[in-house]
C-alpha atoms as a PDB file:
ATOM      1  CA  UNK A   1    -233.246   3.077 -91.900  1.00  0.00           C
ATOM      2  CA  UNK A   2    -234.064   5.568 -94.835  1.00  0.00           C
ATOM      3  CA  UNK A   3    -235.508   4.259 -97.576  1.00  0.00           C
ATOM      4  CA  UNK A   4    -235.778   5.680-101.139  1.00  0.00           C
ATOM      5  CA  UNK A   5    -238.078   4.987-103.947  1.00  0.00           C
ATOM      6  CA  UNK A   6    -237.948   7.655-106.334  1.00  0.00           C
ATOM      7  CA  UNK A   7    -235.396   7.526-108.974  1.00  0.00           C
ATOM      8  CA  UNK A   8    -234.995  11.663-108.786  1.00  0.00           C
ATOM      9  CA  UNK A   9    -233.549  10.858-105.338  1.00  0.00           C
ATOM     10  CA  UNK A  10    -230.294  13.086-105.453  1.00  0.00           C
ATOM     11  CA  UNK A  11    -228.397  10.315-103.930  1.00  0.00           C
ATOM     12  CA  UNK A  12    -229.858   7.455-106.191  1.00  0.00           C
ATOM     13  CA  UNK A  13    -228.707   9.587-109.108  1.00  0.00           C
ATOM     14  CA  UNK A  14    -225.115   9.971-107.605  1.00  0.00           C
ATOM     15  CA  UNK A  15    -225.264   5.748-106.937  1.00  0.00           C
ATOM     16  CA  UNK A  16    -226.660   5.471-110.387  1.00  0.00           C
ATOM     17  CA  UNK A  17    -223.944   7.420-112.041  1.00  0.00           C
ATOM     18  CA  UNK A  18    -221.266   6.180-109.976  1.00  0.00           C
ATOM     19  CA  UNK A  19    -221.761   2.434-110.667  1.00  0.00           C
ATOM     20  CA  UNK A  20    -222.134   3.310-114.560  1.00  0.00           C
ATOM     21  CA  UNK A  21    -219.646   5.673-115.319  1.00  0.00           C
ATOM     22  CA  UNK A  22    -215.655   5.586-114.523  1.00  0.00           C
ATOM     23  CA  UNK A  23    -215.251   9.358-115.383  1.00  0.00           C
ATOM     24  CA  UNK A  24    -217.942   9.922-112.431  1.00  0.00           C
ATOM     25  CA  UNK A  25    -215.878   7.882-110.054  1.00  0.00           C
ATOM     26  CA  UNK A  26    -213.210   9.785-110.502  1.00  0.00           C
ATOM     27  CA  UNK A  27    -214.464  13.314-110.393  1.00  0.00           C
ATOM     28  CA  UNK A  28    -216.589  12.583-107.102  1.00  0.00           C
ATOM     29  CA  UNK A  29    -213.807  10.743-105.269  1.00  0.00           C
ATOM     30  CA  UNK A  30    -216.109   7.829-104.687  1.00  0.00           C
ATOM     31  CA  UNK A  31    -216.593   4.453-105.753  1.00  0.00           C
ATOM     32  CA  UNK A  32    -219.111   1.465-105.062  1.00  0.00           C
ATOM     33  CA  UNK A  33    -218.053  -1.961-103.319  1.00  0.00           C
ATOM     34  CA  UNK A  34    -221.098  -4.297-104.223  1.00  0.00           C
ATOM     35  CA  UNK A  35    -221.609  -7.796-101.834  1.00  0.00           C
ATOM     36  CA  UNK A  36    -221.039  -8.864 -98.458  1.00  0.00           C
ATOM     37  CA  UNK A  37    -217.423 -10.139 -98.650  1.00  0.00           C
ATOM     38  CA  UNK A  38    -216.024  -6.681 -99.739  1.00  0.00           C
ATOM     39  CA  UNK A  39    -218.044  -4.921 -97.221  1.00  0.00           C
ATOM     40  CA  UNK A  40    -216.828  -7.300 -94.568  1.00  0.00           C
ATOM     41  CA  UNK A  41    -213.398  -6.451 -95.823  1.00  0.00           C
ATOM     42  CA  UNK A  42    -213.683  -2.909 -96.182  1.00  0.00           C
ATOM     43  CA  UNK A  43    -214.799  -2.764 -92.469  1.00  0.00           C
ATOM     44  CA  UNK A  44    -212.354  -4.975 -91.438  1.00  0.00           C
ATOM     45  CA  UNK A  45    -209.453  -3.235 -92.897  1.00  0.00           C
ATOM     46  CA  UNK A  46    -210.329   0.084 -94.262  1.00  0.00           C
ATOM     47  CA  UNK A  47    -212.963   1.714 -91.445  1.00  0.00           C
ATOM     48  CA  UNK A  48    -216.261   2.656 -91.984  1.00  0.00           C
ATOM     49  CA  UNK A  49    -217.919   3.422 -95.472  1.00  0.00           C
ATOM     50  CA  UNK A  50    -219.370   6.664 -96.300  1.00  0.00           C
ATOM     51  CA  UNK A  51    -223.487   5.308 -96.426  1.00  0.00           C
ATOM     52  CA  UNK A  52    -224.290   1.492 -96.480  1.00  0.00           C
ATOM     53  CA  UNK A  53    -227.256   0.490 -99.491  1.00  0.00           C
ATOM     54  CA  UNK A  54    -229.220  -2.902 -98.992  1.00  0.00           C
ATOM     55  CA  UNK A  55    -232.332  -3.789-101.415  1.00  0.00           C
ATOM     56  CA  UNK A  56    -235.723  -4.354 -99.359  1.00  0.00           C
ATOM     57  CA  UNK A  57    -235.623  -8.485-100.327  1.00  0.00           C
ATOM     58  CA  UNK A  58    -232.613  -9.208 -98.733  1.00  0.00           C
ATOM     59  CA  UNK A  59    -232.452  -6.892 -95.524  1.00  0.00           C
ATOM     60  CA  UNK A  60    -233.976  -9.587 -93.736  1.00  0.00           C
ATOM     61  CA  UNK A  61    -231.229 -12.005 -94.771  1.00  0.00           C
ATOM     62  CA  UNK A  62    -228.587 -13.095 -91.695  1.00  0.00           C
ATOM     63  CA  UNK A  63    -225.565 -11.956 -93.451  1.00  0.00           C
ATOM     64  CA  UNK A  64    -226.902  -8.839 -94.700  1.00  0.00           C
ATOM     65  CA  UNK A  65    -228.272  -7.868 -91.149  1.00  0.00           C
ATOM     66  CA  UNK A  66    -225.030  -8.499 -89.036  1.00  0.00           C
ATOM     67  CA  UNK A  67    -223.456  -6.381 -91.914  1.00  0.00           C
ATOM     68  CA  UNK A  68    -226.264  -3.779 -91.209  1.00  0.00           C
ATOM     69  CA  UNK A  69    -225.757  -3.988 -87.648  1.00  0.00           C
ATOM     70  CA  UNK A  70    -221.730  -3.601 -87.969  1.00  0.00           C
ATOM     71  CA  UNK A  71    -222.853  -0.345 -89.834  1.00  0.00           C
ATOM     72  CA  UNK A  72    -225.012   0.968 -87.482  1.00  0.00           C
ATOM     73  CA  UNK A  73    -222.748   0.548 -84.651  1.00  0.00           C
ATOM     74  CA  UNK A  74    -220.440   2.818 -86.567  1.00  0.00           C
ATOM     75  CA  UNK A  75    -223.776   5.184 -86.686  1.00  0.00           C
ATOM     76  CA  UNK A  76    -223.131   4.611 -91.021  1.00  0.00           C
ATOM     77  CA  UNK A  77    -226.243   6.146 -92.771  1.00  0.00           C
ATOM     78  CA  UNK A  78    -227.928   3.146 -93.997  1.00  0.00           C
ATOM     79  CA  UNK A  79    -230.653   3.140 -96.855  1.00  0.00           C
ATOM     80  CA  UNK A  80    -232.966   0.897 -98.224  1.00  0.00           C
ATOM     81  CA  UNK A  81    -233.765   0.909-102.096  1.00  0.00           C
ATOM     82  CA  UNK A  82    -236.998  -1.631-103.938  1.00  0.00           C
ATOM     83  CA  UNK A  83    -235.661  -4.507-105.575  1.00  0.00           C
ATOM     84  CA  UNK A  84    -235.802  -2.626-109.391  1.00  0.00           C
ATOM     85  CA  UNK A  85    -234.258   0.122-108.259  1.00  0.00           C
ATOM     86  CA  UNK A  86    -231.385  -1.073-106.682  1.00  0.00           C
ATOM     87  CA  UNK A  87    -230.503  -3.901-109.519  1.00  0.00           C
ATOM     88  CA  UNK A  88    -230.133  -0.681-111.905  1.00  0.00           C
ATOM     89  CA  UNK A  89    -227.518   0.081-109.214  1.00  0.00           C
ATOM     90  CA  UNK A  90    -225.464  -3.079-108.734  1.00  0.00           C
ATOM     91  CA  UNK A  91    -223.294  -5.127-111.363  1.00  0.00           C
ATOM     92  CA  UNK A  92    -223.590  -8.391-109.814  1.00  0.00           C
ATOM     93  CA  UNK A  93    -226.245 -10.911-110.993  1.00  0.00           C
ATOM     94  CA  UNK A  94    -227.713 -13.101-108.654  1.00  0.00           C
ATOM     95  CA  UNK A  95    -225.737 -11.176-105.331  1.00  0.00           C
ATOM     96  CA  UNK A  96    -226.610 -10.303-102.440  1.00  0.00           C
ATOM     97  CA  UNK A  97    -228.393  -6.745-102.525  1.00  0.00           C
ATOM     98  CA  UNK A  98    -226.031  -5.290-100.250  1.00  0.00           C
ATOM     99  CA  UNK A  99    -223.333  -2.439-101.080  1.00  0.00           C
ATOM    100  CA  UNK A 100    -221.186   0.394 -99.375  1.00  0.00           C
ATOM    101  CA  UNK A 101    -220.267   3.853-100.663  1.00  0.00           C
ATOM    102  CA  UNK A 102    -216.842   4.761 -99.953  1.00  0.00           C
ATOM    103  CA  UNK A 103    -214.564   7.398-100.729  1.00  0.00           C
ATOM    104  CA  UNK A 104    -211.565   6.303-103.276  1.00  0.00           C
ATOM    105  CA  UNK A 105    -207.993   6.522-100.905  1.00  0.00           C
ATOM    106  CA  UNK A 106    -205.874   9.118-102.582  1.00  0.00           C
ATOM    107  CA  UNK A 107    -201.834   7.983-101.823  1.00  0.00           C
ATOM    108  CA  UNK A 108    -199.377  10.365-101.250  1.00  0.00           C
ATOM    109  CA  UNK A 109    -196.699   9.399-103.961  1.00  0.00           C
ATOM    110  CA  UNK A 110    -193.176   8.621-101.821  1.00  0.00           C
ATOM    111  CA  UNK A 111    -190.108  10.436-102.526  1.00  0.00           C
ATOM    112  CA  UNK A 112    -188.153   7.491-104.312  1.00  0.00           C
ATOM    113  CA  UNK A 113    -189.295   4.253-105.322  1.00  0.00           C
ATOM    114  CA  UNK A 114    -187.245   1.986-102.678  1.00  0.00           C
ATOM    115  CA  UNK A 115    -189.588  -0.921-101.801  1.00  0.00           C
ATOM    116  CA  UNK A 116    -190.989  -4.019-103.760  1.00  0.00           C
ATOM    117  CA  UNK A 117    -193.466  -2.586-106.263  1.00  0.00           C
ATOM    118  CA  UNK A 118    -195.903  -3.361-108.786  1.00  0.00           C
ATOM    119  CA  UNK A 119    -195.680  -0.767-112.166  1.00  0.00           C
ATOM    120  CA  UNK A 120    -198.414  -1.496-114.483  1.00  0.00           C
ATOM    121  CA  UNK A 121    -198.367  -0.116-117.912  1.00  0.00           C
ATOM    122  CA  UNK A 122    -201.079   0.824-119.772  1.00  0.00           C
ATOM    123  CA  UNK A 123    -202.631  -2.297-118.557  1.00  0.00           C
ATOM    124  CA  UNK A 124    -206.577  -2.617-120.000  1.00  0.00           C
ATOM    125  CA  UNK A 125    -208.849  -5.709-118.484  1.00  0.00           C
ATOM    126  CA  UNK A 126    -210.230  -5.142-115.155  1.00  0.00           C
ATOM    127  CA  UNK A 127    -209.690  -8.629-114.502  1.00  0.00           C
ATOM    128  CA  UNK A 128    -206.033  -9.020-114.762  1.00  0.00           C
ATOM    129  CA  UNK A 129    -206.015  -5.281-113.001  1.00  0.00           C
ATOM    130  CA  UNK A 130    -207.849  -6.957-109.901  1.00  0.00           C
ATOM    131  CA  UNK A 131    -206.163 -10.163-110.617  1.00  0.00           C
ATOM    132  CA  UNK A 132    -202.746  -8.774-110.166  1.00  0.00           C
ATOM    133  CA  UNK A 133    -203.782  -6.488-107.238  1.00  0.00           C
ATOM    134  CA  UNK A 134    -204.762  -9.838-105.084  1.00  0.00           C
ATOM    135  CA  UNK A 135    -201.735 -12.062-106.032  1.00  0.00           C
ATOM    136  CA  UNK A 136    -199.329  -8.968-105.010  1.00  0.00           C
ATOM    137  CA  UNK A 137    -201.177  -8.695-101.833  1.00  0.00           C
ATOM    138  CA  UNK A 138    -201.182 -12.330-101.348  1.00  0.00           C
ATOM    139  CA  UNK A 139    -197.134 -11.920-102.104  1.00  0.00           C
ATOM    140  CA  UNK A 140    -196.691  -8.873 -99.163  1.00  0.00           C
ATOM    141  CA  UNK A 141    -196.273  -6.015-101.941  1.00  0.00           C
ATOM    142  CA  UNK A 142    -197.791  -3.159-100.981  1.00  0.00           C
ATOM    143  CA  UNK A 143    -197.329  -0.597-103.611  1.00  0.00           C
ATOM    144  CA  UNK A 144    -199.185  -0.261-106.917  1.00  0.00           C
ATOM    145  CA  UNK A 145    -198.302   2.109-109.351  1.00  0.00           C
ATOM    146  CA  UNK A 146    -201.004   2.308-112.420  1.00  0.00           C
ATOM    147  CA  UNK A 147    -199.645   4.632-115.597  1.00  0.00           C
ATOM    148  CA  UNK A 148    -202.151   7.127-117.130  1.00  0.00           C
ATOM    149  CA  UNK A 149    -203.449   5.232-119.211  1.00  0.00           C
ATOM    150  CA  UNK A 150    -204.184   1.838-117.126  1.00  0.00           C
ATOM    151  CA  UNK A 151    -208.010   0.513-116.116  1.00  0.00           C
ATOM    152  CA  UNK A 152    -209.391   2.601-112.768  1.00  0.00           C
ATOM    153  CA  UNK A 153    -208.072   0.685-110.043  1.00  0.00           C
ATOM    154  CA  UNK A 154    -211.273   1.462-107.968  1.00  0.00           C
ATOM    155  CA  UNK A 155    -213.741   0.346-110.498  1.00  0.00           C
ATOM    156  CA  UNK A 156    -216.589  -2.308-109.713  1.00  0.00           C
ATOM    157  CA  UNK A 157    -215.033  -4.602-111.692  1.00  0.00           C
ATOM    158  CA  UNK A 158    -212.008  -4.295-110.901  1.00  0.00           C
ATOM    159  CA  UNK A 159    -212.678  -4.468-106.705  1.00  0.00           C
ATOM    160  CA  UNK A 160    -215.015  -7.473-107.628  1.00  0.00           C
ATOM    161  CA  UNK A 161    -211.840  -9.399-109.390  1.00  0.00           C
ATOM    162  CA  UNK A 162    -209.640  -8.152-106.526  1.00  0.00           C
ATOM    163  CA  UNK A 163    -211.645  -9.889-103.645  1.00  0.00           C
ATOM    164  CA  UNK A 164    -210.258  -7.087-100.902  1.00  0.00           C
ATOM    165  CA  UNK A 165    -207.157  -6.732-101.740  1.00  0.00           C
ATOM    166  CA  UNK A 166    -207.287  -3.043-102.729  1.00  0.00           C
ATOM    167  CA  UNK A 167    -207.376  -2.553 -98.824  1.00  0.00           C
ATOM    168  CA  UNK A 168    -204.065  -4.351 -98.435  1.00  0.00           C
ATOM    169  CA  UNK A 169    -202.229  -2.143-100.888  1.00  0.00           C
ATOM    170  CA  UNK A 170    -201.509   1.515-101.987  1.00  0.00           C
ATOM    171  CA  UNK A 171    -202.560   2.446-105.096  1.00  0.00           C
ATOM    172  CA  UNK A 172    -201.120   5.197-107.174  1.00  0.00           C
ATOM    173  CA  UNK A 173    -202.706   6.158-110.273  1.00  0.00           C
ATOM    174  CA  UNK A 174    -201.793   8.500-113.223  1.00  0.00           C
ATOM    175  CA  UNK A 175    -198.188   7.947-112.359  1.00  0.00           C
ATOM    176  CA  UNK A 176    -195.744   8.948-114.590  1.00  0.00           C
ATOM    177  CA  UNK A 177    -193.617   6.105-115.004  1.00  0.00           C
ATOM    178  CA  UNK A 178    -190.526   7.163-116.597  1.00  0.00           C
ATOM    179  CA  UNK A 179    -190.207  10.045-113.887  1.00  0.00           C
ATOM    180  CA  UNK A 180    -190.937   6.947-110.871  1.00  0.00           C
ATOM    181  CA  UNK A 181    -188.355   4.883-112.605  1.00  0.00           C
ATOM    182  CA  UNK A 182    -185.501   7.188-113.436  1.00  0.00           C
ATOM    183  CA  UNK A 183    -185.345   7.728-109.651  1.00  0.00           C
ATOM    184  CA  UNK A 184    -185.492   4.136-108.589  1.00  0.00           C
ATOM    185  CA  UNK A 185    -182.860   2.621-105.811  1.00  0.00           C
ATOM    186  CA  UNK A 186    -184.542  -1.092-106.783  1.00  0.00           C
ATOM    187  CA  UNK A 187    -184.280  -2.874-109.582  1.00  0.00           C
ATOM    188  CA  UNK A 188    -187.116  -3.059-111.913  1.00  0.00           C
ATOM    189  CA  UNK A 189    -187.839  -6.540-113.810  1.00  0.00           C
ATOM    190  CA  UNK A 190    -190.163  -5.929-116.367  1.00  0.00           C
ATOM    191  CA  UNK A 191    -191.373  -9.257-118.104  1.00  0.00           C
ATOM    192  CA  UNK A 192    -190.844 -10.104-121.567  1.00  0.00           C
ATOM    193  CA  UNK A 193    -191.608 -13.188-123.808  1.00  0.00           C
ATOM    194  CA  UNK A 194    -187.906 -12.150-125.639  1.00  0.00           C
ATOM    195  CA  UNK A 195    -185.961 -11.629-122.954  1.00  0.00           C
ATOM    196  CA  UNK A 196    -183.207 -14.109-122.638  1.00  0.00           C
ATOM    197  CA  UNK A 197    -182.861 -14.296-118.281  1.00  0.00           C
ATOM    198  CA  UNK A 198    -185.533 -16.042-116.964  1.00  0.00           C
ATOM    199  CA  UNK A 199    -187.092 -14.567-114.084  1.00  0.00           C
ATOM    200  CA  UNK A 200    -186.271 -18.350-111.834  1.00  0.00           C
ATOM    201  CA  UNK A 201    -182.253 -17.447-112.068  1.00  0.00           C
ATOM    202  CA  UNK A 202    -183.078 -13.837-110.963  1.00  0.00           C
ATOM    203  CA  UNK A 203    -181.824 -12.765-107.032  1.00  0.00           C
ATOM    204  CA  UNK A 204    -185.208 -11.554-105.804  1.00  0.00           C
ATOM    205  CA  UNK A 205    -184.165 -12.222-102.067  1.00  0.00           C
ATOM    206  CA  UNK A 206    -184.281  -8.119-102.013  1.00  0.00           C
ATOM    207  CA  UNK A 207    -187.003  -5.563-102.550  1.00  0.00           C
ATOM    208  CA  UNK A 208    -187.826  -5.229-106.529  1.00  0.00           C
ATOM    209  CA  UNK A 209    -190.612  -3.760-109.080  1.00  0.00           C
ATOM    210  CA  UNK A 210    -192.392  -5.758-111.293  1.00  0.00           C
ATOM    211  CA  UNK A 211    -193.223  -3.742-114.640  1.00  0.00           C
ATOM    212  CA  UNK A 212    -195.954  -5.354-116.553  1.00  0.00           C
ATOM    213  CA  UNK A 213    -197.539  -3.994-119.512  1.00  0.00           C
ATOM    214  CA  UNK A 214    -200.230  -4.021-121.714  1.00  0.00           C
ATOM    215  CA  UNK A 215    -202.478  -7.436-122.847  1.00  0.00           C
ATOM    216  CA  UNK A 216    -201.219  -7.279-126.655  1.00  0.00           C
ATOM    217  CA  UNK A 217    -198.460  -4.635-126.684  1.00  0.00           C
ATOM    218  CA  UNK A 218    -197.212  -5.660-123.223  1.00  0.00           C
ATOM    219  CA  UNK A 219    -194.386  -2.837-121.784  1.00  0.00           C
ATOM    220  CA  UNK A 220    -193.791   0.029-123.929  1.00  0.00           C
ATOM    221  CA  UNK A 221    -190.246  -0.139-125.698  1.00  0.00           C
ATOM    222  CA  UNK A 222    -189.257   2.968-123.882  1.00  0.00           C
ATOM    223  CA  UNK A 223    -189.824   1.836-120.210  1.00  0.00           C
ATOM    224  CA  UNK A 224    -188.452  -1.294-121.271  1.00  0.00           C
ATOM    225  CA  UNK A 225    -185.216   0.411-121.998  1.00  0.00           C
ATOM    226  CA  UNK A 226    -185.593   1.873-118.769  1.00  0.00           C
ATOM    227  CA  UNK A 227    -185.670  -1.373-116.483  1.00  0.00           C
ATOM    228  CA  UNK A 228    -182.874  -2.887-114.948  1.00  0.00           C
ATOM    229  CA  UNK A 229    -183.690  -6.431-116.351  1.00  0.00           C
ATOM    230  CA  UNK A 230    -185.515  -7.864-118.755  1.00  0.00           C
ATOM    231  CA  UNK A 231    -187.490 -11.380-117.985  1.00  0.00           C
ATOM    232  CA  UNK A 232    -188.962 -14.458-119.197  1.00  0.00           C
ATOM    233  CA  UNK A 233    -190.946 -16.956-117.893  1.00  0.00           C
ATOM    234  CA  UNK A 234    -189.970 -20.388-119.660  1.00  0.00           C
ATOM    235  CA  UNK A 235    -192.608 -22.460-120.877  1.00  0.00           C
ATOM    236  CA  UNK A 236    -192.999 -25.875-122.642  1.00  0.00           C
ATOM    237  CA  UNK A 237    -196.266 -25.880-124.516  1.00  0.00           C
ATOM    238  CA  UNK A 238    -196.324 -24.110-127.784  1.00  0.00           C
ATOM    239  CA  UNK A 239    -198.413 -20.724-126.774  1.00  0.00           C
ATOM    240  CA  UNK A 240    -196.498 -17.225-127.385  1.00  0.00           C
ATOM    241  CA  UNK A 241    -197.355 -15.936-123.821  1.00  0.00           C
ATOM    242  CA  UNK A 242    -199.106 -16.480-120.401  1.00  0.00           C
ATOM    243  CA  UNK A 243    -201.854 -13.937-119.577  1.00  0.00           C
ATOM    244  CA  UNK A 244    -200.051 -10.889-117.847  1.00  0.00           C
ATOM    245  CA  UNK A 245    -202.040 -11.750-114.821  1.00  0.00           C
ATOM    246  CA  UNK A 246    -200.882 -15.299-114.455  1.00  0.00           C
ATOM    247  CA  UNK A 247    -197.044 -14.024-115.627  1.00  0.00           C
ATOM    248  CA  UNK A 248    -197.529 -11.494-112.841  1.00  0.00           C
ATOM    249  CA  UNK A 249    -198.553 -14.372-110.252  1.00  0.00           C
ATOM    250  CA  UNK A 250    -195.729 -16.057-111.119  1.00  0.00           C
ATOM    251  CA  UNK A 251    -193.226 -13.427-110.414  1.00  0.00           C
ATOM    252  CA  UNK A 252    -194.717 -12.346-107.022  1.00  0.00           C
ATOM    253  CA  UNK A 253    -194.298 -15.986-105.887  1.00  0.00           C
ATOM    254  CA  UNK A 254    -191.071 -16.866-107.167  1.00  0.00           C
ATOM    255  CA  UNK A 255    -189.752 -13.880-104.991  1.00  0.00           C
ATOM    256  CA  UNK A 256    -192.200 -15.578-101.869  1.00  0.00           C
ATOM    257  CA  UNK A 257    -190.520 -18.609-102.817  1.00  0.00           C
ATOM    258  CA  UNK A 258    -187.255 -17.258-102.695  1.00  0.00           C
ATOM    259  CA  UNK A 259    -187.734 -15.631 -99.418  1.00  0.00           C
ATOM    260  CA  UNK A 260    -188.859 -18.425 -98.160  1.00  0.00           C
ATOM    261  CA  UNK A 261    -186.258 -20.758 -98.448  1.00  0.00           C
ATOM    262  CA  UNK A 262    -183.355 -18.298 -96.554  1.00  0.00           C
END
């Protein structure tokens, strides 16, 4: 195992830069998954990563050294950085010093948008972003679609909140929406605290997309025009609206639910 101790490293700079800067990510193609669990799921699900990073206080750790050995079986470059140096690297307090470089999938867009589907617009928080990711692959969705202006699916934040389930799904980013849904054979449901149907009396035994929007704003008034329906989720207490990830959550399941029960 290589280890590195100099911050001029060239490829501690590009770890530095990648786990700091979104623009970075982008450009180079490459993100960071930090901790064992999204390791374990990344080689479970997604192959091997492009170099495996562990910090010289916990290579010695059980976990950590099956994950090493996994790596090495794949013949994985594997690197070793001190203690300081790798907590400039990592985002997680208190984790286990162990993280993978892999490159960011890039999705071929499909023709026509003709299978259950999750549209986010303009969508902000990287929590609800990898909130929403896990609940649609918890649901059996398996397309994303992420407007220009929505968080970077692939950032550490957003895989930390998503627990994995960015290997379950294809993402598609800097989609133009309009364009995806003036082509769509499914309906598209986008969710609305003044619609008047509420999503429960909807027929989701069938393949739909879910178009969610924005925290405050929520969905533009233009692709709003553009959907097929317009939802609600009823609700007793006196709050204005659920969180879009917890609306989205309940959406994905009332389809489950509905499936289920043919």
């Amino acid at each position: 195992m290589k280890s590195i101790t100099s911050r001029d490293n060239p490829l501690y700079k590009e770890l530095k830069q990648l786990a700091t800067s979104s623009q970075a990510r982008r450009k180079a193609g490459r993100t960071l998954l930090d901790g064992v669990h999204l390791c374990e799921v990344y080689l479970e699900q997604a192959g091997a990563p492009v170099i495996c990073v562990v910090s010289e206080s916990s290579r010695q750790l059980h976990e950590v050294a099956a994950l090493l050995a996994r790596c090495e079986a794949r013949h994985v470059p594997c690197v070793m950085l001190p203690d300081a140096l790798y907590q400039a690297v990592s985002q997680v307090e208190n984790g286990v010093g162990v993280l993978f470089l892999v490159e960011t999938p890039k999705e071929e867009m499909p023709r026509q948008l003709n299978v259950s589907a999750v549209l986010l617009d303009n969508l902000q928080d990287p929590g609800n972003m990898g909130s929403i990711l896990r609940s649609a692959a918890a649901a059996g969705i398996g397309h994303v679609f992420c407007s220009k202006g929505t968080v970077f699916a692939w950032s550490p934040k957003v895989l930390r909140a998503g627990m994995g389930a960015h290997f379950l799904l294809r993402i598609h980013e800097n989609v133009d929406l309009h364009s995806l849904l003036s082509d769509a054979s499914v309906p598209v449901l986008a969710t609305s605290s003044h619609a008047s149907q509420r999503v429960f009396d909807m027929d989701l035994n069938r393949p739909v997309a879910w178009l969610f929007g924005h925290e405050g704003q929520g969905v533009s008034a233009e692709l709003l025009a553009e959907a097929t329906h317009q939802v609600a989720i009823p609700h007793l207490g006196k709050v204005e609206s659920l969180n879009v990830a917890a609306s989205a959550a309940i959406c994905f399941f009332e389809q489950v639910r509905q499936k289920s029960a043919r």
